[in-house]
Structure formats: C-alpha cells, structure tokens
Protein backbone atom coordinates (compact mmCIF):
# COMPACT_ATOMS: atom_id res chain seq x y z
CA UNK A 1 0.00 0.00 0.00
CA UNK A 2 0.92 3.37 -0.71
CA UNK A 3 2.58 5.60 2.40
CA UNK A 4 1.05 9.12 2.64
CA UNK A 5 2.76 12.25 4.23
CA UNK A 6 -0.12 14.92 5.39
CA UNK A 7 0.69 17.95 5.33
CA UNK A 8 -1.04 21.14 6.37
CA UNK A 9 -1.39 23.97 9.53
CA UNK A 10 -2.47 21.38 12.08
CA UNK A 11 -1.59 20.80 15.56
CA UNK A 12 -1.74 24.25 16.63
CA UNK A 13 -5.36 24.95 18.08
CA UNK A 14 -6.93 25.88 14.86
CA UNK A 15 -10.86 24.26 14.56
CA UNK A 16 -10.62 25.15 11.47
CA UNK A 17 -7.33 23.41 10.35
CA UNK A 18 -8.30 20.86 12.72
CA UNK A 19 -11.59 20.02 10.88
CA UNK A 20 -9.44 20.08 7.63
CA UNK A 21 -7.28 17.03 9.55
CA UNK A 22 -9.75 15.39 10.13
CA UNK A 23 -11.71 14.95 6.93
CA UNK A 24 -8.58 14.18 5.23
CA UNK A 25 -7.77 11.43 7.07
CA UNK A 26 -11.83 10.23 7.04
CA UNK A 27 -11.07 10.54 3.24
CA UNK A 28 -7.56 8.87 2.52
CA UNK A 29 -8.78 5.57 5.13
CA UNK A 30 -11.11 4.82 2.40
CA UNK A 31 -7.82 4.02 0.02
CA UNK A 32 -5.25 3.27 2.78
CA UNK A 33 -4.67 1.95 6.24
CA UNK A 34 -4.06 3.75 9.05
CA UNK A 35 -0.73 2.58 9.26
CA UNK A 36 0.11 3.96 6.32
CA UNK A 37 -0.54 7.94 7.07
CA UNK A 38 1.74 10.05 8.73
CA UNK A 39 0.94 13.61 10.23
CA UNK A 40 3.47 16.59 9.97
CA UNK A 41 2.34 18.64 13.22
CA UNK A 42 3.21 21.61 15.56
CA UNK A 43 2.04 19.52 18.61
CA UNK A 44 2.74 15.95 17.26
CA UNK A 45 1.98 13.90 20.77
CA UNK A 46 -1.62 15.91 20.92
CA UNK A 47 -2.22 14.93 16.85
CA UNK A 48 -0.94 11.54 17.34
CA UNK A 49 -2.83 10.58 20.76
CA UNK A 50 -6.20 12.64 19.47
CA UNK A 51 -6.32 10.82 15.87
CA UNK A 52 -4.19 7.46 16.68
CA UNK A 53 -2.01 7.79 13.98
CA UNK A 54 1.77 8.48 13.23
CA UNK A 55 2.76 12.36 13.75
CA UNK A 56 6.13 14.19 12.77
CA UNK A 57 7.34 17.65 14.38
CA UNK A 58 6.52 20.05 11.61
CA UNK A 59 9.75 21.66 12.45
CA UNK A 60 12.24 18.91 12.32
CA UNK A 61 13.98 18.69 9.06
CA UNK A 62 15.39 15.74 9.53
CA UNK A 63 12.55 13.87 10.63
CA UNK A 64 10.71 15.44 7.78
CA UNK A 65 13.48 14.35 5.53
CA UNK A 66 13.34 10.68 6.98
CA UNK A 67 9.17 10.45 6.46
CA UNK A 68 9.35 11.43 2.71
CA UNK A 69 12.48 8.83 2.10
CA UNK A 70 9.36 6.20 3.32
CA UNK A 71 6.77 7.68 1.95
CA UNK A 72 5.01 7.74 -2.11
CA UNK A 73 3.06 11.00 -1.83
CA UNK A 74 2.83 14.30 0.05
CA UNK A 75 -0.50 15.26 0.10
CA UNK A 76 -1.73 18.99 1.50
CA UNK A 77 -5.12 18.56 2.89
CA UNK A 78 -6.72 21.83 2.71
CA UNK A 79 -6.66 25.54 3.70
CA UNK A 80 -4.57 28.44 2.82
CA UNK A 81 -0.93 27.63 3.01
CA UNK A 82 -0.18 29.51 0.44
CA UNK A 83 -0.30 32.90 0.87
CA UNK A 84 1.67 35.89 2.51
CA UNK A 85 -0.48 38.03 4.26
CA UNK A 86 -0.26 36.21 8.07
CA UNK A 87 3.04 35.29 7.54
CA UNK A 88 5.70 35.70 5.26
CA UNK A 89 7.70 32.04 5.88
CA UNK A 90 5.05 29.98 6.00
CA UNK A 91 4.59 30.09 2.44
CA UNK A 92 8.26 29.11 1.72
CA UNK A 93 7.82 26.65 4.49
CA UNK A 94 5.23 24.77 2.56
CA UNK A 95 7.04 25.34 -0.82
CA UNK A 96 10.30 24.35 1.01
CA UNK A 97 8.46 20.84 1.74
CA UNK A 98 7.15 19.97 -2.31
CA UNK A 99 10.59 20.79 -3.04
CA UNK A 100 12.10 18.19 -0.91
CA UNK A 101 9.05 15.48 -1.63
CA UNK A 102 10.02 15.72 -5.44
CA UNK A 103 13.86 15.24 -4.57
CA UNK A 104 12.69 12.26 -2.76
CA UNK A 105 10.85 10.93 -5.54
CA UNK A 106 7.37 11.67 -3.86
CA UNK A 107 4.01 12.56 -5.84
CA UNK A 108 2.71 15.78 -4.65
CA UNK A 109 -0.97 16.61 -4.36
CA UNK A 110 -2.22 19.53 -2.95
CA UNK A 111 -6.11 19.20 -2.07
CA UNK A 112 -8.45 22.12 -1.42
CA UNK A 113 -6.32 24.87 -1.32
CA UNK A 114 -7.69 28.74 -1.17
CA UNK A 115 -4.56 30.53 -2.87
CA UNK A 116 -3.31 34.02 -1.32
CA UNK A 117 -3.36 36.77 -1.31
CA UNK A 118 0.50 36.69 -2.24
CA UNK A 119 1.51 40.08 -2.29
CA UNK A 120 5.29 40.19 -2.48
CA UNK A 121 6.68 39.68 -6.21
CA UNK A 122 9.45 37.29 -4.60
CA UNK A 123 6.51 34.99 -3.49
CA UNK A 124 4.82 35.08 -6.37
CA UNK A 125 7.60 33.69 -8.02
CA UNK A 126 8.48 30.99 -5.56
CA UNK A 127 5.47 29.36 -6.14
CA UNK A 128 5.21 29.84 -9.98
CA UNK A 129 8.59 27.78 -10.12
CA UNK A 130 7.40 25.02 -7.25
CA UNK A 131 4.09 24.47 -8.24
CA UNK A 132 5.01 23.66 -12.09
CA UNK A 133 6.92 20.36 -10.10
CA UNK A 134 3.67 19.20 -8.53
CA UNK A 135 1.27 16.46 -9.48
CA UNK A 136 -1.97 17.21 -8.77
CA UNK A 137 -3.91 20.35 -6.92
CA UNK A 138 -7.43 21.06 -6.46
CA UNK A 139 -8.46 24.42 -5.42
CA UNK A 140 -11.64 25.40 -2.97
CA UNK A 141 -12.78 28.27 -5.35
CA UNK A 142 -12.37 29.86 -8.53
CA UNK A 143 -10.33 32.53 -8.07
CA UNK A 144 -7.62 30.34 -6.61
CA UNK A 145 -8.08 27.89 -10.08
CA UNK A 146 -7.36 31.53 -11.98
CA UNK A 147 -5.03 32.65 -10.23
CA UNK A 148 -2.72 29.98 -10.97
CA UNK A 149 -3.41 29.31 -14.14
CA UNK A 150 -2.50 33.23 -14.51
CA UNK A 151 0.52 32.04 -13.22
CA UNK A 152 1.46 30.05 -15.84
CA UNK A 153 0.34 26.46 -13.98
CA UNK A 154 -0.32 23.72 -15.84
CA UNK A 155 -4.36 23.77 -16.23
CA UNK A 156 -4.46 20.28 -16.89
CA UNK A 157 -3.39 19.87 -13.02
CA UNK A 158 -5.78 22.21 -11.59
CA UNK A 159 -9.50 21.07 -10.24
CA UNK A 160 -12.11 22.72 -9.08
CA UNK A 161 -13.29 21.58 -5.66
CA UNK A 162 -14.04 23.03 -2.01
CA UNK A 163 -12.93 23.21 1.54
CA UNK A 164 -13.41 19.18 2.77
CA UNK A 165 -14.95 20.53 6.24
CA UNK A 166 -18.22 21.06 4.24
CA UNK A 167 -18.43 17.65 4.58
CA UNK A 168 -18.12 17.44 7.86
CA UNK A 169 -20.62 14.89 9.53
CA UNK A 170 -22.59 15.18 6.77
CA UNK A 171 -25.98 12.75 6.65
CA UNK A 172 -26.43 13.29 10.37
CA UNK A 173 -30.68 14.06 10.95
CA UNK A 174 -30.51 16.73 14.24
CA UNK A 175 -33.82 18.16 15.73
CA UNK A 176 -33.03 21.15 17.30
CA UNK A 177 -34.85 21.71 20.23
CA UNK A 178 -35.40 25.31 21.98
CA UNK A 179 -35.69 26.41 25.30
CA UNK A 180 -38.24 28.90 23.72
CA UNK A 181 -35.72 31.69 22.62
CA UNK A 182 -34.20 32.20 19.30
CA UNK A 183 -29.78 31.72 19.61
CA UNK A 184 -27.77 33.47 17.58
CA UNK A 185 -23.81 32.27 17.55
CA UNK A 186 -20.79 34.56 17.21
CA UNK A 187 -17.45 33.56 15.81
CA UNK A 188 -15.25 36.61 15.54
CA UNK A 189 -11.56 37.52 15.59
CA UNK A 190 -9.32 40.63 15.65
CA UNK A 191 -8.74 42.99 12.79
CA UNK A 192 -6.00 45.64 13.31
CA UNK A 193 -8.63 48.55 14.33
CA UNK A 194 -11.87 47.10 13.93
CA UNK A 195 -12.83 47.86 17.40
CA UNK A 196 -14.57 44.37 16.80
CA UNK A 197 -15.77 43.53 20.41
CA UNK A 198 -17.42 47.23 21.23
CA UNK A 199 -19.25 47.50 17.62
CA UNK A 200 -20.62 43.51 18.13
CA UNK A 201 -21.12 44.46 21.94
CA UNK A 202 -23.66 46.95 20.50
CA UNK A 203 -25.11 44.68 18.08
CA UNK A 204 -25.31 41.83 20.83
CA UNK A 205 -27.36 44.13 23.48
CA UNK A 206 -29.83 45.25 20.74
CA UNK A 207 -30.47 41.31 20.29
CA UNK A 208 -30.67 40.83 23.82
CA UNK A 209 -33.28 43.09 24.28
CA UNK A 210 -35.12 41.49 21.36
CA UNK A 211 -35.26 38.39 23.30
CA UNK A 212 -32.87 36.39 21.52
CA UNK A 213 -30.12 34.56 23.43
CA UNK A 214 -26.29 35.14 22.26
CA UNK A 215 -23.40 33.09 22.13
CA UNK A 216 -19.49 33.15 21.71
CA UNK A 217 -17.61 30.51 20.51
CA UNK A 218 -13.66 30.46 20.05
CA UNK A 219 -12.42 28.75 16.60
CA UNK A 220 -8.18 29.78 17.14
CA UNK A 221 -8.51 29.91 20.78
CA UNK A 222 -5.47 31.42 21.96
CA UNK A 223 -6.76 34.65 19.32
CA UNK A 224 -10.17 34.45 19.76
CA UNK A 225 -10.54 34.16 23.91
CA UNK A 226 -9.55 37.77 24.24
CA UNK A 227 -11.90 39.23 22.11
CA UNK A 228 -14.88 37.40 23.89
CA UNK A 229 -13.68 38.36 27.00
CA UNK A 230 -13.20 41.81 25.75
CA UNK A 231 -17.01 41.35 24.62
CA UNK A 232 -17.73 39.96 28.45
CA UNK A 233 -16.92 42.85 29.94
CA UNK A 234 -19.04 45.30 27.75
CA UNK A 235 -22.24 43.35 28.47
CA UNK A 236 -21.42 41.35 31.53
CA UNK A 237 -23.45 37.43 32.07
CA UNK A 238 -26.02 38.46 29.60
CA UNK A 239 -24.49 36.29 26.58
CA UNK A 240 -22.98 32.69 27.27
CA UNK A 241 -19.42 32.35 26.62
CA UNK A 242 -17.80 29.51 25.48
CA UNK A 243 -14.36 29.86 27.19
CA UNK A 244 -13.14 26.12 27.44
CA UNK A 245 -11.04 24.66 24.23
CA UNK A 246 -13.38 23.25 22.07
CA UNK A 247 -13.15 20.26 19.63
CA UNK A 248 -14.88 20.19 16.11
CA UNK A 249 -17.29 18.50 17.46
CA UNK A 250 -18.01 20.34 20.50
CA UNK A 251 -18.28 23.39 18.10
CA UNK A 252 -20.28 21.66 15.51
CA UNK A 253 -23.12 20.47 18.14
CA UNK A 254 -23.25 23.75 19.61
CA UNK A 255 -23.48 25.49 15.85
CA UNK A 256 -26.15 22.95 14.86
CA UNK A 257 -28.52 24.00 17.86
CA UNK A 258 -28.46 27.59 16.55
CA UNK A 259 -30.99 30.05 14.87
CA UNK A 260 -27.99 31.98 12.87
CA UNK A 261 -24.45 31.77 12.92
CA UNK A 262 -22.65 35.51 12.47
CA UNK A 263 -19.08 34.61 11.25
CA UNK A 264 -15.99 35.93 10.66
CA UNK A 265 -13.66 33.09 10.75
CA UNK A 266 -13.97 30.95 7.73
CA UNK A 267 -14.82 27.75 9.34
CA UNK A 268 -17.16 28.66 11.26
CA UNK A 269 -19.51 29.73 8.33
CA UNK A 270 -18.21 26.18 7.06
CA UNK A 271 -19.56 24.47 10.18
CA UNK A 272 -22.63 26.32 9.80
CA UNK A 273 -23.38 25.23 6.13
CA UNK A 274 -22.49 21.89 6.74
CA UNK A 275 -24.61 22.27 10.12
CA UNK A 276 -28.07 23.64 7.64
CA UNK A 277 -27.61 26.90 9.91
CA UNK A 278 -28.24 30.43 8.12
CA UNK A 279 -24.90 32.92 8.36
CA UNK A 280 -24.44 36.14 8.39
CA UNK A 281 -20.90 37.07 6.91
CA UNK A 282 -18.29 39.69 8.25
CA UNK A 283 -15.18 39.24 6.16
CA UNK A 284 -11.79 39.85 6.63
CA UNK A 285 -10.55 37.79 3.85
CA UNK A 286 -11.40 37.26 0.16
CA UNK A 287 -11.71 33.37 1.16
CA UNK A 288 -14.49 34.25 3.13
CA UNK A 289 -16.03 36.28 0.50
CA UNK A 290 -15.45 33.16 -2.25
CA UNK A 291 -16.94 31.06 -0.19
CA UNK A 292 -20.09 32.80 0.76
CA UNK A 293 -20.26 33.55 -3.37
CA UNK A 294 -20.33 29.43 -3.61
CA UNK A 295 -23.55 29.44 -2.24
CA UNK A 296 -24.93 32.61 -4.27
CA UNK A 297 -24.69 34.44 -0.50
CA UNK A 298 -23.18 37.66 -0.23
CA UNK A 299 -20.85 38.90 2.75
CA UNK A 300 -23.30 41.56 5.42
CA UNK A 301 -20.20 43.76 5.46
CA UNK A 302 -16.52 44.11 6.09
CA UNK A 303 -14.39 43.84 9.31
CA UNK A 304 -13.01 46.87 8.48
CA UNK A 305 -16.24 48.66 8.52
CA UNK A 306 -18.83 46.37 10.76
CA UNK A 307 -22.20 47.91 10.05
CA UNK A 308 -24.49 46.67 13.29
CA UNK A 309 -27.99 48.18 11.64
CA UNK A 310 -27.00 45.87 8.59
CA UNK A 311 -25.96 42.58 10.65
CA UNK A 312 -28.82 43.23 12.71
CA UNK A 313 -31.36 42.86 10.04
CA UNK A 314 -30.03 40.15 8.34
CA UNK A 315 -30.08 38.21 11.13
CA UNK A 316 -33.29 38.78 11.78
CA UNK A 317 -34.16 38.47 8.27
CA UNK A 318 -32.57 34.75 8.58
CA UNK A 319 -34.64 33.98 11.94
CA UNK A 320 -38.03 35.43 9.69
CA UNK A 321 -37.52 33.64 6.59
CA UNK A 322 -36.04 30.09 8.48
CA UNK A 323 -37.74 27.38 6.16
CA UNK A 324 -36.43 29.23 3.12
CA UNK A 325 -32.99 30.39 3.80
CA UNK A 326 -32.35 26.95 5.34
CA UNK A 327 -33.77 24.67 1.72
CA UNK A 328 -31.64 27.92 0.00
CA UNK A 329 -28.86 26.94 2.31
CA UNK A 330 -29.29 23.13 1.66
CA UNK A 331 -29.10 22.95 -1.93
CA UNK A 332 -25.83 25.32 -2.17
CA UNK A 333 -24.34 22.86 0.14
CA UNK A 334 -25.61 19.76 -1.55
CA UNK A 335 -23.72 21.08 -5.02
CA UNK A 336 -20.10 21.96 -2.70
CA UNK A 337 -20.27 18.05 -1.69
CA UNK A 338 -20.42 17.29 -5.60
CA UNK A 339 -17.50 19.05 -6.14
CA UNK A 340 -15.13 17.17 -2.95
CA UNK A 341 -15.79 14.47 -5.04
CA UNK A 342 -12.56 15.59 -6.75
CA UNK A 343 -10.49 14.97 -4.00
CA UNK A 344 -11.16 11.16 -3.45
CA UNK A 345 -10.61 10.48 -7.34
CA UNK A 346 -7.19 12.03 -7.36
CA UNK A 347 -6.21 10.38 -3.97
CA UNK A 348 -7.24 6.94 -5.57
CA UNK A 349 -5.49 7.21 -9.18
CA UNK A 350 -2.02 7.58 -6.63
C-alpha cells in the first residue's frame, strides 16, 4: 500500500485546520490503512494521541526528511498555506516541503487549497517555479483555479473543488430543540482597528433586548478568547461564553442548535453550512467572501467597517424567513459536496 505524508497547519489549536485534519484522514482511510498515514504537526503527541495515527514535528527537518524517504506521496489537505499576508515564511515553508518530496521521488498533491493573497513579487515567483513540479492540486474556489493558471500552472493539473470541512458529519438528521428563545452564535476575531468587540457588543445588546439569546464561541482559541472576553466585559453574564477549548465536534453540536451563525472566521460559516444553519458574513478575507459567493450568498459587510444596523437585520431576516434560507442553504451545500468528489478520485489514481 501506498505511504502518505499529510501535510497542512495542524496541531496548533486551529478548529478550522483541525476540521481540515480530520476529513482528510476520514477521506484517505477509504484508500489506505491507518498505518500507512503520517501527520506533519506543531504539537505531534496531541495529533498523534487525538487521531491514533503516526505524527512528525513540523519543524524537524530531519525527521521530515526521513518520512518522505518512506513515503510515495505528500498530500496537502486543505486551507490556505499559500499565501503571505499572516506570515511571510510559512509560504516558503510549505514550498520548502514539495521541493524536498520531489527530490525524494514523492508525488505531490495539494487538495483544497484557497490561494493568497500573495503580495510580495518574490513569493509570487516561488510558487510559480514550485508548483510547475507538482502532481496534482485542487483548489476550494475559482479565483484560486485563476489565479494559478494566470501564473502560468499547468491547467491540466488544476480542479475545481471546495474546503473538505463542508463535509463534515454530513448525513447526520438533528432536531433542534429550543428552550423557547431564538440563539444566535458569534465567531469573531481581531482585525487591526476594527474595534470588533465594542461594535458587536452593541449589536449583541440590541439582540438581547429582542429576546434572543447570544453566544461566543472560540475557533483559534489562543486569538479568539480575548476578544470574547473583551465582549464579556461590555455586556457582563447576559451572553454565554464559550471559554473552554473546544473540539470540532463540541463546536459543531453547539453550531447545529443555533438560529444563525454571524461569522468571521472561515470555518465557522463552514460548520454552519455543513450544520443547515443560516450565516451572516463579516469578512476579513477574500476566502471568506469566495466562499459565501459558492452558495450565491453575499458577505453583510466588512471587518473593516462592521455595520451593526446591517448585521442586525439580516439576522433577523434569517430567523423570519427560516424554512427558506435553510432549503436555499441546503441545496448550495448539496452542489459543494459534488464538487469534494474531486479529492477522493485524485487520492485513488495515486
């Protein structure tokens, strides 16, 4: 059987990145053993114990060197790894690593992938003369898919697909029962000068007062705990707070009991897609914006510019119009689950 190196952000609190794990290794099991998978990760004794499989330190070259020397294929799993806006190594990090597979004689498939925004001409560059060595990649929207073939890419290696988390527990029937209140779930982070938790502290009291219960969830914990207890203190116990680190599928079940989900992390509108739950959209990110567009959505505002009066309504537009945004909802979803369909295919044929 064919040994598989998985590569991607994991192991470092993300629920998003996390959820990207884990459907990747749900997908690969159905063409390998378990046995046969190895994890590179920034916490390799939490991935290893919390998945049972073989992890790697992310970090050590050697042992990185050693997996790919056993292994047929380096396969990305999803997410954006390459871009430069958070950070400018990680992108030659992840470049650095298709690089070495292909010295090693490895295939090199890169699944799901939401390209940039690569901003420095030096990047750019980097991976127009790495990506020409890889196999296969499918990309999670359209703008990635032109974007490279811009580039110069091959376009007979490109695919169309999506992120793999909208698959996540897919099939699952959930009645969601109500204590009598509509909930409405929060997912934010911090944006340079936002002023995120006062302007959402606003919009939060106004729901309040509309008797709707609120909730806060963190999806990168060590980011997104300060900016719900930022949000605490502005309106006190009047919200819940989710403070404890959560797994995927603590934050699914508690997404899936919800009226609305307003998001600004990516994954979280992914968990609430993939949950049936209507979202409202803040984005800080063209990925968020692409993948809002996949369902024929549109974004309530920016991050940079958080307009309460329009967040407001829409959410209460989703909690009028339930029935309908949710069968709206449904059959986006429905044709994003087509398209992963991708993914498998190419992971078979190596």
């Amino acid at each position: 059987m064919k040994k598989i190196l998985l590569a991607g952000y994991y192991g470092f609190g993300n629920l998003g990145d996390e959820a990207i794990l884990e459907m990747a290794i749900k997908q690969i099991l159905e063409i390998t053993d378990r046995e046969n998978i190895t994890v590179l990760s920034g916490s390799k004794e939490v991935t290893r114990k919390k998945y049972n499989i073989n992890t790697i330190d992310r970090y050590n070259v050697f042992s990185i060197i050693a997996g790919l020397m056993k292994s047929d294929a380096l396969v990305f799993g999803g997410g954006s790894l390459l871009q430069d806006i958070t950070s400018k190594r990680s992108i030659h990090y992840y470049l650095f690593l298709i690089r070495l597979a292909k010295i090693m004689n490895n295939k090199v498939i890169m699944l799901s992938q939401g390209i940039g925004p690569i901003v420095s001409e030096n990047s750019k560059n980097a991976v127009k003369n790495t990506l020409k060595h890889i196999d296969y990649m499918t990309v999670r929207d359209k703008y990635s898919k032109e974007f490279l073939e811009n580039l110069g890419m091959d376009k007979n290696k490109i695919f169309l697909s999506t992120d793999p988390v909208i698959n996540l527990r897919a099939g699952e029937n959930h009645l969601t029962v109500h204590n009598g209140k509509k909930k409405v779930c929060f997912s934010l982070r911090n944006w340079k000068d936002a002023n995120v938790s006062q302007k959402i502290s606003t919009l939060t009291e106004r729901l309040i007062k509309n008797d709707i219960e609120c909730c806060f969830i963190p999806f990168y914990y060590n980011e997104d705990l300060e900016l719900i207890n930022e949000v605490e203190k502005n309106i006190g116990d009047k919200a819940v707070y989710y403070k404890e680190r959560l797994t995927t599928n603590d934050a699914f079940d508690i997404i899936r009991d919800m009226d609305v989900m307003v998001g600004v992390r990516l994954h979280s509108l992914i968990f609430a897609a993939a949950a049936n739950v209507p979202f409202a959209a803040v984005s800080y990110d063209h990925k968020v914006d692409h993948f809002v567009n996949s369902l024929n959505m549109k974004v309530v505002c920016s991050i940079d510019n958080i307009d309460t009066d329009a967040l407001y309504d829409e959410i209460m537009d989703k909690i009028s119009n339930e029935g309908v945004e949710k069968m709206k909802l449904s059959e986006g979803v429905d044709e994003l689950r087509e398209l992963t369909k991708i993914n498998y295919k190419i992971l078979k044929e190596i």
